[in-house]
PDB file of N, CA and C in Angstrom:
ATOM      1  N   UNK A   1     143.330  97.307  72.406  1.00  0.00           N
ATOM      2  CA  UNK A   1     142.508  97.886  71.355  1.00  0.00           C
ATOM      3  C   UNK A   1     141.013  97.700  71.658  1.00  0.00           C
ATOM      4  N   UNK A   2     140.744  96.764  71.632  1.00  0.00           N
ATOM      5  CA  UNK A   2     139.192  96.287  72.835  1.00  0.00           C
ATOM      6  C   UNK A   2     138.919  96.477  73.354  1.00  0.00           C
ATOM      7  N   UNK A   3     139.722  97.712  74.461  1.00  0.00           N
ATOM      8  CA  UNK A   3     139.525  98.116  75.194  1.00  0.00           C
ATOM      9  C   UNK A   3     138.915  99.347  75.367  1.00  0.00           C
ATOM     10  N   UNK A   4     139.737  99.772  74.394  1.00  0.00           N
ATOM     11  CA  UNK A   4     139.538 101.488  74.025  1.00  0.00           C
ATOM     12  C   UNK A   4     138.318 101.810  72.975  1.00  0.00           C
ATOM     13  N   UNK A   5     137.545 100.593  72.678  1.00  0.00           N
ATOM     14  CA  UNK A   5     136.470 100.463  71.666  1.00  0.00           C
ATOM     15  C   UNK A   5     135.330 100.336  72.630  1.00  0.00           C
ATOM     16  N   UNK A   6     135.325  99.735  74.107  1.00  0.00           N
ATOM     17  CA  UNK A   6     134.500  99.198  74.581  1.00  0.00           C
ATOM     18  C   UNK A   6     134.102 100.124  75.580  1.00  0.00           C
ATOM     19  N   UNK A   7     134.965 101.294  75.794  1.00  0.00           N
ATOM     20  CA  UNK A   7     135.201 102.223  76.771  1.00  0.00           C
ATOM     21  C   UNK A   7     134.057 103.256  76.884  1.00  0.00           C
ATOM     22  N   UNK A   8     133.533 103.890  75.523  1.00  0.00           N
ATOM     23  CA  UNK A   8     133.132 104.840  75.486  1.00  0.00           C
ATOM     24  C   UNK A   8     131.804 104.438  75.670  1.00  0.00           C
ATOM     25  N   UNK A   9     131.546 103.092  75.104  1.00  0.00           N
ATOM     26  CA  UNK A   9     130.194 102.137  74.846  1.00  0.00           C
ATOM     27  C   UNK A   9     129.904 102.073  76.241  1.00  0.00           C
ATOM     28  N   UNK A  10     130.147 101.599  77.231  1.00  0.00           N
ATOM     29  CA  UNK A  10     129.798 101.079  78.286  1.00  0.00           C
ATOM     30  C   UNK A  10     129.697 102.548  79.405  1.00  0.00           C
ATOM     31  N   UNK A  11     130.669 103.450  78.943  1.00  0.00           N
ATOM     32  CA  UNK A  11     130.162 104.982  79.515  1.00  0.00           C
ATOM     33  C   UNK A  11     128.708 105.527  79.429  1.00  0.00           C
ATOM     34  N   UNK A  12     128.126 105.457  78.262  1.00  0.00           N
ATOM     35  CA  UNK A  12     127.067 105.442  77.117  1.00  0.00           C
ATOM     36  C   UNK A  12     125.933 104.857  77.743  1.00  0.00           C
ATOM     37  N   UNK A  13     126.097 103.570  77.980  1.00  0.00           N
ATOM     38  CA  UNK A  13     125.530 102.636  78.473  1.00  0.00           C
ATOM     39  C   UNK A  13     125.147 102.993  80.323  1.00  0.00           C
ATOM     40  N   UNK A  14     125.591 103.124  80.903  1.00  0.00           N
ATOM     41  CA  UNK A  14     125.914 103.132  82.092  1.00  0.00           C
ATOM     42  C   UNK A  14     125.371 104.727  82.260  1.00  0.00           C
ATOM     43  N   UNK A  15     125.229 105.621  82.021  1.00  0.00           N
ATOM     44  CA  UNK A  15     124.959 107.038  82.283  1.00  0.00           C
ATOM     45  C   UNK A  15     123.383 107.281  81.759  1.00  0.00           C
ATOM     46  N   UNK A  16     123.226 106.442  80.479  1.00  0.00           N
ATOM     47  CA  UNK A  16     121.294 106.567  79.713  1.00  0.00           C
ATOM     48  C   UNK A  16     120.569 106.547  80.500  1.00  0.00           C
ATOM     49  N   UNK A  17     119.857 107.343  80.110  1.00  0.00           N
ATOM     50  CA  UNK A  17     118.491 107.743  80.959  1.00  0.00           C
ATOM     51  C   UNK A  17     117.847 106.302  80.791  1.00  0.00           C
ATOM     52  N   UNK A  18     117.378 105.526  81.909  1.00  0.00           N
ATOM     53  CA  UNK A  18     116.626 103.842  82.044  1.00  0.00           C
ATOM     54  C   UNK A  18     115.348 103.657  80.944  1.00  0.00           C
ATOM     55  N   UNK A  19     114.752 104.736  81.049  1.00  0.00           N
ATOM     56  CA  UNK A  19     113.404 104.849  79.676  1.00  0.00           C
ATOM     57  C   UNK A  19     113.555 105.467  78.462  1.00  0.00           C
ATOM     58  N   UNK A  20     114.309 105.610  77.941  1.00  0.00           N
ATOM     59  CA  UNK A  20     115.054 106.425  76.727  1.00  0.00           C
ATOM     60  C   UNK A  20     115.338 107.629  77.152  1.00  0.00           C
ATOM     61  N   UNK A  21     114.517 108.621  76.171  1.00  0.00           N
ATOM     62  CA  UNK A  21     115.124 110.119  76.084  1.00  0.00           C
ATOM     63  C   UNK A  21     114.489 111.233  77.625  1.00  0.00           C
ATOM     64  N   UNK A  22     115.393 111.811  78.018  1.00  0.00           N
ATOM     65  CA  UNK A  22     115.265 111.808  79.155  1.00  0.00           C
ATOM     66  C   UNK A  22     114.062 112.858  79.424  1.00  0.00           C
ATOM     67  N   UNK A  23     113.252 113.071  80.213  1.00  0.00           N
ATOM     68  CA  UNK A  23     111.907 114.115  80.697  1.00  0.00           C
ATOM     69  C   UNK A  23     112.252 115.514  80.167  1.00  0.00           C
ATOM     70  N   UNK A  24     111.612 116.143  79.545  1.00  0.00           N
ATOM     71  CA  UNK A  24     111.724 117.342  79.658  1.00  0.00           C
ATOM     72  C   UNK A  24     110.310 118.324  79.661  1.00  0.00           C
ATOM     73  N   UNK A  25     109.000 117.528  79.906  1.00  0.00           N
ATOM     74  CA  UNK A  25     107.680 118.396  80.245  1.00  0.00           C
ATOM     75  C   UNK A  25     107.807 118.859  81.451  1.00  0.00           C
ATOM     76  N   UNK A  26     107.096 120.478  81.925  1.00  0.00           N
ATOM     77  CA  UNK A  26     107.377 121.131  82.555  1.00  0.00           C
ATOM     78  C   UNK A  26     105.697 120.852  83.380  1.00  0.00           C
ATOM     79  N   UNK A  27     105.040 120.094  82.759  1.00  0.00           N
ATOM     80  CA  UNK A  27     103.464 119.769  83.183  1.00  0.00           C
ATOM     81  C   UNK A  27     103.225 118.454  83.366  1.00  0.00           C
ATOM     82  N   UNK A  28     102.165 117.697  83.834  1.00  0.00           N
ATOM     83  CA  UNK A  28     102.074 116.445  84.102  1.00  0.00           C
ATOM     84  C   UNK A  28     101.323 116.191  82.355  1.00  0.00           C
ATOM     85  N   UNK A  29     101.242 115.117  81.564  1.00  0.00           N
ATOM     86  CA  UNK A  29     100.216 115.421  80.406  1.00  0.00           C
ATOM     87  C   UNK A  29      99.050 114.427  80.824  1.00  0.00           C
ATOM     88  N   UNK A  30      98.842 113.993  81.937  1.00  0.00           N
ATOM     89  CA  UNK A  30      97.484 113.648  82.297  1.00  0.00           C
ATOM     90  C   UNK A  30      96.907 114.158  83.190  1.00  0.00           C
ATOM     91  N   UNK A  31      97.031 115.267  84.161  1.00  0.00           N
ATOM     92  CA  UNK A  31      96.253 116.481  84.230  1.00  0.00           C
ATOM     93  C   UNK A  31      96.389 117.465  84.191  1.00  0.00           C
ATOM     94  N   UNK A  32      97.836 117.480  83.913  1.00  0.00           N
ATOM     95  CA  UNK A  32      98.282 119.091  83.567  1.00  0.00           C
ATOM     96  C   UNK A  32      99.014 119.820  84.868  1.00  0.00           C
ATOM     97  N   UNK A  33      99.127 118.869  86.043  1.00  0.00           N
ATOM     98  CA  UNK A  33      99.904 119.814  87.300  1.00  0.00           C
ATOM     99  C   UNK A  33     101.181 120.168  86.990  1.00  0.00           C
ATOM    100  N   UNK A  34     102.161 120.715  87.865  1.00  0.00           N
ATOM    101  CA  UNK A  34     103.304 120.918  87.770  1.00  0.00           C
ATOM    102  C   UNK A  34     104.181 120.188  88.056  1.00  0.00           C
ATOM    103  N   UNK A  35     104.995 119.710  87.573  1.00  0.00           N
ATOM    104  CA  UNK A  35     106.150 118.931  87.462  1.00  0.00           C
ATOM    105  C   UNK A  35     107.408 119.441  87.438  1.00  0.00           C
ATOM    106  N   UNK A  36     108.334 118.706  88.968  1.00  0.00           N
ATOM    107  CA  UNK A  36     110.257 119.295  88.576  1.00  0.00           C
ATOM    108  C   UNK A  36     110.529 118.148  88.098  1.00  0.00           C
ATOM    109  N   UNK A  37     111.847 118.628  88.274  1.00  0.00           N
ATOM    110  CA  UNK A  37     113.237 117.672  88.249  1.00  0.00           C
ATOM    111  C   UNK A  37     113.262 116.490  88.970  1.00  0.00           C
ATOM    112  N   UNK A  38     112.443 116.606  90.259  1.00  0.00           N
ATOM    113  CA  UNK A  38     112.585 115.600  91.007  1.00  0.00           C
ATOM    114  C   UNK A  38     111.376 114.575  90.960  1.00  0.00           C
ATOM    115  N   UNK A  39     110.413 115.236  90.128  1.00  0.00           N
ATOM    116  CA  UNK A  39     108.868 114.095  90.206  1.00  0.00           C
ATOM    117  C   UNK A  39     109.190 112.799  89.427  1.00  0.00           C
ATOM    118  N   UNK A  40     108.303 112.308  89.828  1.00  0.00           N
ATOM    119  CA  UNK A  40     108.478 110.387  89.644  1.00  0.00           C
ATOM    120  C   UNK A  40     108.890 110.409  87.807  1.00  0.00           C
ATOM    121  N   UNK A  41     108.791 109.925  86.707  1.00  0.00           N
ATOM    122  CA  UNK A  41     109.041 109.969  85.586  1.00  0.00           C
ATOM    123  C   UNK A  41     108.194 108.388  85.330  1.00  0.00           C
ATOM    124  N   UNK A  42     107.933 108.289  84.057  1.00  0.00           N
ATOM    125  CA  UNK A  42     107.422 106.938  83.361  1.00  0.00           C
ATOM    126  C   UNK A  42     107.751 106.736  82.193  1.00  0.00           C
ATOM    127  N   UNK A  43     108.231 105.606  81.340  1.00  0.00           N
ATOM    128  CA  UNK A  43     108.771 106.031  80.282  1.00  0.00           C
ATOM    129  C   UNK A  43     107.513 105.058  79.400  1.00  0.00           C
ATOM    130  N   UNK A  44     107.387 105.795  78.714  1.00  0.00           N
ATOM    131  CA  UNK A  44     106.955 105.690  76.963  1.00  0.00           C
ATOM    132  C   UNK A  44     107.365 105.283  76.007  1.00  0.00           C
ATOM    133  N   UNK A  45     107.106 104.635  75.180  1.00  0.00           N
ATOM    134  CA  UNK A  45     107.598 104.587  73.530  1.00  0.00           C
ATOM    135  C   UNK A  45     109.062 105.238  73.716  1.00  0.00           C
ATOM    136  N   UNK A  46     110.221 104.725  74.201  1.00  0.00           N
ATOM    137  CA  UNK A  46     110.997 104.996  74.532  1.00  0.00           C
ATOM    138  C   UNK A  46     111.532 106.735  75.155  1.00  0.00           C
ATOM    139  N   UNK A  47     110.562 107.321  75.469  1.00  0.00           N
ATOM    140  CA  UNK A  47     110.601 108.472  76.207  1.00  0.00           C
ATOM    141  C   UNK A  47     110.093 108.910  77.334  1.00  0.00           C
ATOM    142  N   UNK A  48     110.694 109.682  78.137  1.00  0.00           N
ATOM    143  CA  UNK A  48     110.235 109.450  79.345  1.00  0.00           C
ATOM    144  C   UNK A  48     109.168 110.791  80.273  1.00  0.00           C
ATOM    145  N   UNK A  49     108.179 110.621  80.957  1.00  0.00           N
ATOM    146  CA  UNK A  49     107.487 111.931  80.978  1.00  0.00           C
ATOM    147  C   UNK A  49     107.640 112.258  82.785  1.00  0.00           C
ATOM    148  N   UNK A  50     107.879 113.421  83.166  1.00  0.00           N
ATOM    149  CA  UNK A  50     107.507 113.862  84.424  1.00  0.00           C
ATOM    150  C   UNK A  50     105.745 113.525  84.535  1.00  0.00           C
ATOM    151  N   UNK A  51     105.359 112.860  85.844  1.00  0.00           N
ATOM    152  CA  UNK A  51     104.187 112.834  86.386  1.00  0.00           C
ATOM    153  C   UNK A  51     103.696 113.449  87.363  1.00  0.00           C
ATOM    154  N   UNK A  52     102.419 114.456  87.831  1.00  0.00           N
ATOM    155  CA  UNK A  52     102.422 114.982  89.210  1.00  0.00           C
ATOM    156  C   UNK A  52     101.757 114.173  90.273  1.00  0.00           C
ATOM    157  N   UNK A  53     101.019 112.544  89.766  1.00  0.00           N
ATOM    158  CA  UNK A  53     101.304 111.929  91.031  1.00  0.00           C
ATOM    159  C   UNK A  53     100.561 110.210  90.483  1.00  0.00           C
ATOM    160  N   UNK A  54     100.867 109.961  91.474  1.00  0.00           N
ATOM    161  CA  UNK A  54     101.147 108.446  91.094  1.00  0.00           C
ATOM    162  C   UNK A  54      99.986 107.478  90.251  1.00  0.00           C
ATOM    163  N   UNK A  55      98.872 108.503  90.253  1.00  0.00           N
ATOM    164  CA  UNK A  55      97.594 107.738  89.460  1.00  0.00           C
ATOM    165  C   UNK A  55      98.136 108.001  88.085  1.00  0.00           C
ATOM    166  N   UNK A  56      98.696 108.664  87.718  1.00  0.00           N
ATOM    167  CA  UNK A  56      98.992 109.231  86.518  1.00  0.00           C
ATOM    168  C   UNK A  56      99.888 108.460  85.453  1.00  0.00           C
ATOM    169  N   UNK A  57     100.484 107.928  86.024  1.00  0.00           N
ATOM    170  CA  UNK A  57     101.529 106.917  85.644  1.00  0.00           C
ATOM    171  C   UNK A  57     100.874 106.168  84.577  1.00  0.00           C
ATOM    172  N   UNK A  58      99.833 105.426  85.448  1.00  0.00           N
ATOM    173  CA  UNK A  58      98.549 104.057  84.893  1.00  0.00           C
ATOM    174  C   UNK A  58      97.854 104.401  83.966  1.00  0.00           C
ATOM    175  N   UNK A  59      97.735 105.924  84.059  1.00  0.00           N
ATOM    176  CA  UNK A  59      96.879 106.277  82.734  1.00  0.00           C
ATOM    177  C   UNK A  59      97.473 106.493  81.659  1.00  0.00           C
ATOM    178  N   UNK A  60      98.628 107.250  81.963  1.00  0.00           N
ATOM    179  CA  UNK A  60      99.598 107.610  80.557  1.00  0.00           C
ATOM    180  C   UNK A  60      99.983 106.165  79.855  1.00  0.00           C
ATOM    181  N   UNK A  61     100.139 105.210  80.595  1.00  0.00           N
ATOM    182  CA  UNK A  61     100.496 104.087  80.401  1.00  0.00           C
ATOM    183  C   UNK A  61      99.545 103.218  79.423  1.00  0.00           C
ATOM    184  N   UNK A  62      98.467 102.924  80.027  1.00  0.00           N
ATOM    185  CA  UNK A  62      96.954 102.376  79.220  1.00  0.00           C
ATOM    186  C   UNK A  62      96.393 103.077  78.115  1.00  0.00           C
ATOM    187  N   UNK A  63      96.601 104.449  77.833  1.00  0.00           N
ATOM    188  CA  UNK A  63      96.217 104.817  76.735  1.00  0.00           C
ATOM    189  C   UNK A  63      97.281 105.947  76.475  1.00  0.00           C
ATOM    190  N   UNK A  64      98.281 105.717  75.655  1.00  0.00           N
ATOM    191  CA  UNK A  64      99.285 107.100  75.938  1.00  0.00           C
ATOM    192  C   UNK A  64      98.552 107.662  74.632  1.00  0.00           C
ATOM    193  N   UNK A  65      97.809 107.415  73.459  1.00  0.00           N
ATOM    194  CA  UNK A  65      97.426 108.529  72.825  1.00  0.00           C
ATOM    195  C   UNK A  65      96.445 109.151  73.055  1.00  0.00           C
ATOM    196  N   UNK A  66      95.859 108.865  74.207  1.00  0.00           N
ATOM    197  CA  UNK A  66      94.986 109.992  74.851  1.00  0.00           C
ATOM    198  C   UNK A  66      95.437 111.297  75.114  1.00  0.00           C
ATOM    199  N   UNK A  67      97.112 111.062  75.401  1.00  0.00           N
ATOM    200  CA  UNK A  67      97.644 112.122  76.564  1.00  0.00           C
ATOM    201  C   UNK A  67      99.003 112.701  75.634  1.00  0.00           C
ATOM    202  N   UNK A  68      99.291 112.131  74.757  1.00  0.00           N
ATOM    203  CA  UNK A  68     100.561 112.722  73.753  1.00  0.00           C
ATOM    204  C   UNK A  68     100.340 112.169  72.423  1.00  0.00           C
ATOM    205  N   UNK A  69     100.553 113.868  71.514  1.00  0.00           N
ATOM    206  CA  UNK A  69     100.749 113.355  70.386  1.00  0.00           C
ATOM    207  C   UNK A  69     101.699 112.657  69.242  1.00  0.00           C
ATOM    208  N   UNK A  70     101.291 112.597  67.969  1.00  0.00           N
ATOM    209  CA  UNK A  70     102.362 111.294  67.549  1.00  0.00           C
ATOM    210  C   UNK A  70     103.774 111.551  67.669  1.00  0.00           C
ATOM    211  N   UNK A  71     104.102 112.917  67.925  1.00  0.00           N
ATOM    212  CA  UNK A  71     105.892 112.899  68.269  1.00  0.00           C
ATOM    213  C   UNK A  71     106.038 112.723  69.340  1.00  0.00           C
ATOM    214  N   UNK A  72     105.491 112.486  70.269  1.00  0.00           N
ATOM    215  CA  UNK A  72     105.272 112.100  71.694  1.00  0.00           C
ATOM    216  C   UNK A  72     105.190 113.593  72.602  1.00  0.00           C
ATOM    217  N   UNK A  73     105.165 114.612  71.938  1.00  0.00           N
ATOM    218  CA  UNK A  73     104.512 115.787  72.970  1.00  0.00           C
ATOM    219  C   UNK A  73     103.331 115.650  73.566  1.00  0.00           C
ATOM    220  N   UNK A  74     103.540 115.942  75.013  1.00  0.00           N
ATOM    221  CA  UNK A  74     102.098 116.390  75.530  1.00  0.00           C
ATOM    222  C   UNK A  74     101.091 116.779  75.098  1.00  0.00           C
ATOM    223  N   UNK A  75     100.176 116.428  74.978  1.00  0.00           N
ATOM    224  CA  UNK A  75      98.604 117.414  74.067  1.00  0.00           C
ATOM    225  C   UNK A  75      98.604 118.112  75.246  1.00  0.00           C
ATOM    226  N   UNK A  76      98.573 118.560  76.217  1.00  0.00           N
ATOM    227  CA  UNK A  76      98.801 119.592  76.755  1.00  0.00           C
ATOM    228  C   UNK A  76      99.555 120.448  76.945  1.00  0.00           C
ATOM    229  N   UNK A  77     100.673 120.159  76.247  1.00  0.00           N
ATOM    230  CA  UNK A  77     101.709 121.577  76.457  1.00  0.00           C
ATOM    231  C   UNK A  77     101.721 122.637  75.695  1.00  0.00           C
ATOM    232  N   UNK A  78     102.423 123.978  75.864  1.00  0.00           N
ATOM    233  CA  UNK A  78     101.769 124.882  75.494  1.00  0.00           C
ATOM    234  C   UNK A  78     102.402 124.767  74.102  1.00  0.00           C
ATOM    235  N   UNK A  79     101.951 125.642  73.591  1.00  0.00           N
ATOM    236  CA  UNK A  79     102.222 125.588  71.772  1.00  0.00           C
ATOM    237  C   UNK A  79     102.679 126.803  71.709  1.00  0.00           C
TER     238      UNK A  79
END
């Protein structure tokens, strides 16, 4: 029975994106380059952002309400 309770949990567990909710900006939000699937990611206030390169990280990081607003969207993305 413990078993079958613990099963789905540890699936759950084991598959989560490492910084919460997983990337889905199509732009960097600290300068705005382009970002895939494959660019570095940083996570946030439990969400996580595509970056287009590695200075970017430090900044989103040190001041993230510079760079996203309070639902955690990009201030740069398009509206």
């Amino acid at each position: 029975m413990l078993t079958s309770l613990l099963t789905p949990l540890l699936t759950v567990a084991l598959f989560a994106a490492p910084g919460g909710k997983p990337a889905t900006n199509t732009s960097c939000p600290v300068l705005g380059g382009k970002v895939t699937e494959t660019s570095k990611t940083v996570a946030v206030r439990g969400r996580e952002y595509r970056i287009c390169c590695g200075g970017c990280d430090t900044k989103l990081l040190k001041d993230p309400d510079k760079y996203l607003e309070k639902d955690g969207t990009p201030k740069n993305a398009k509206k």
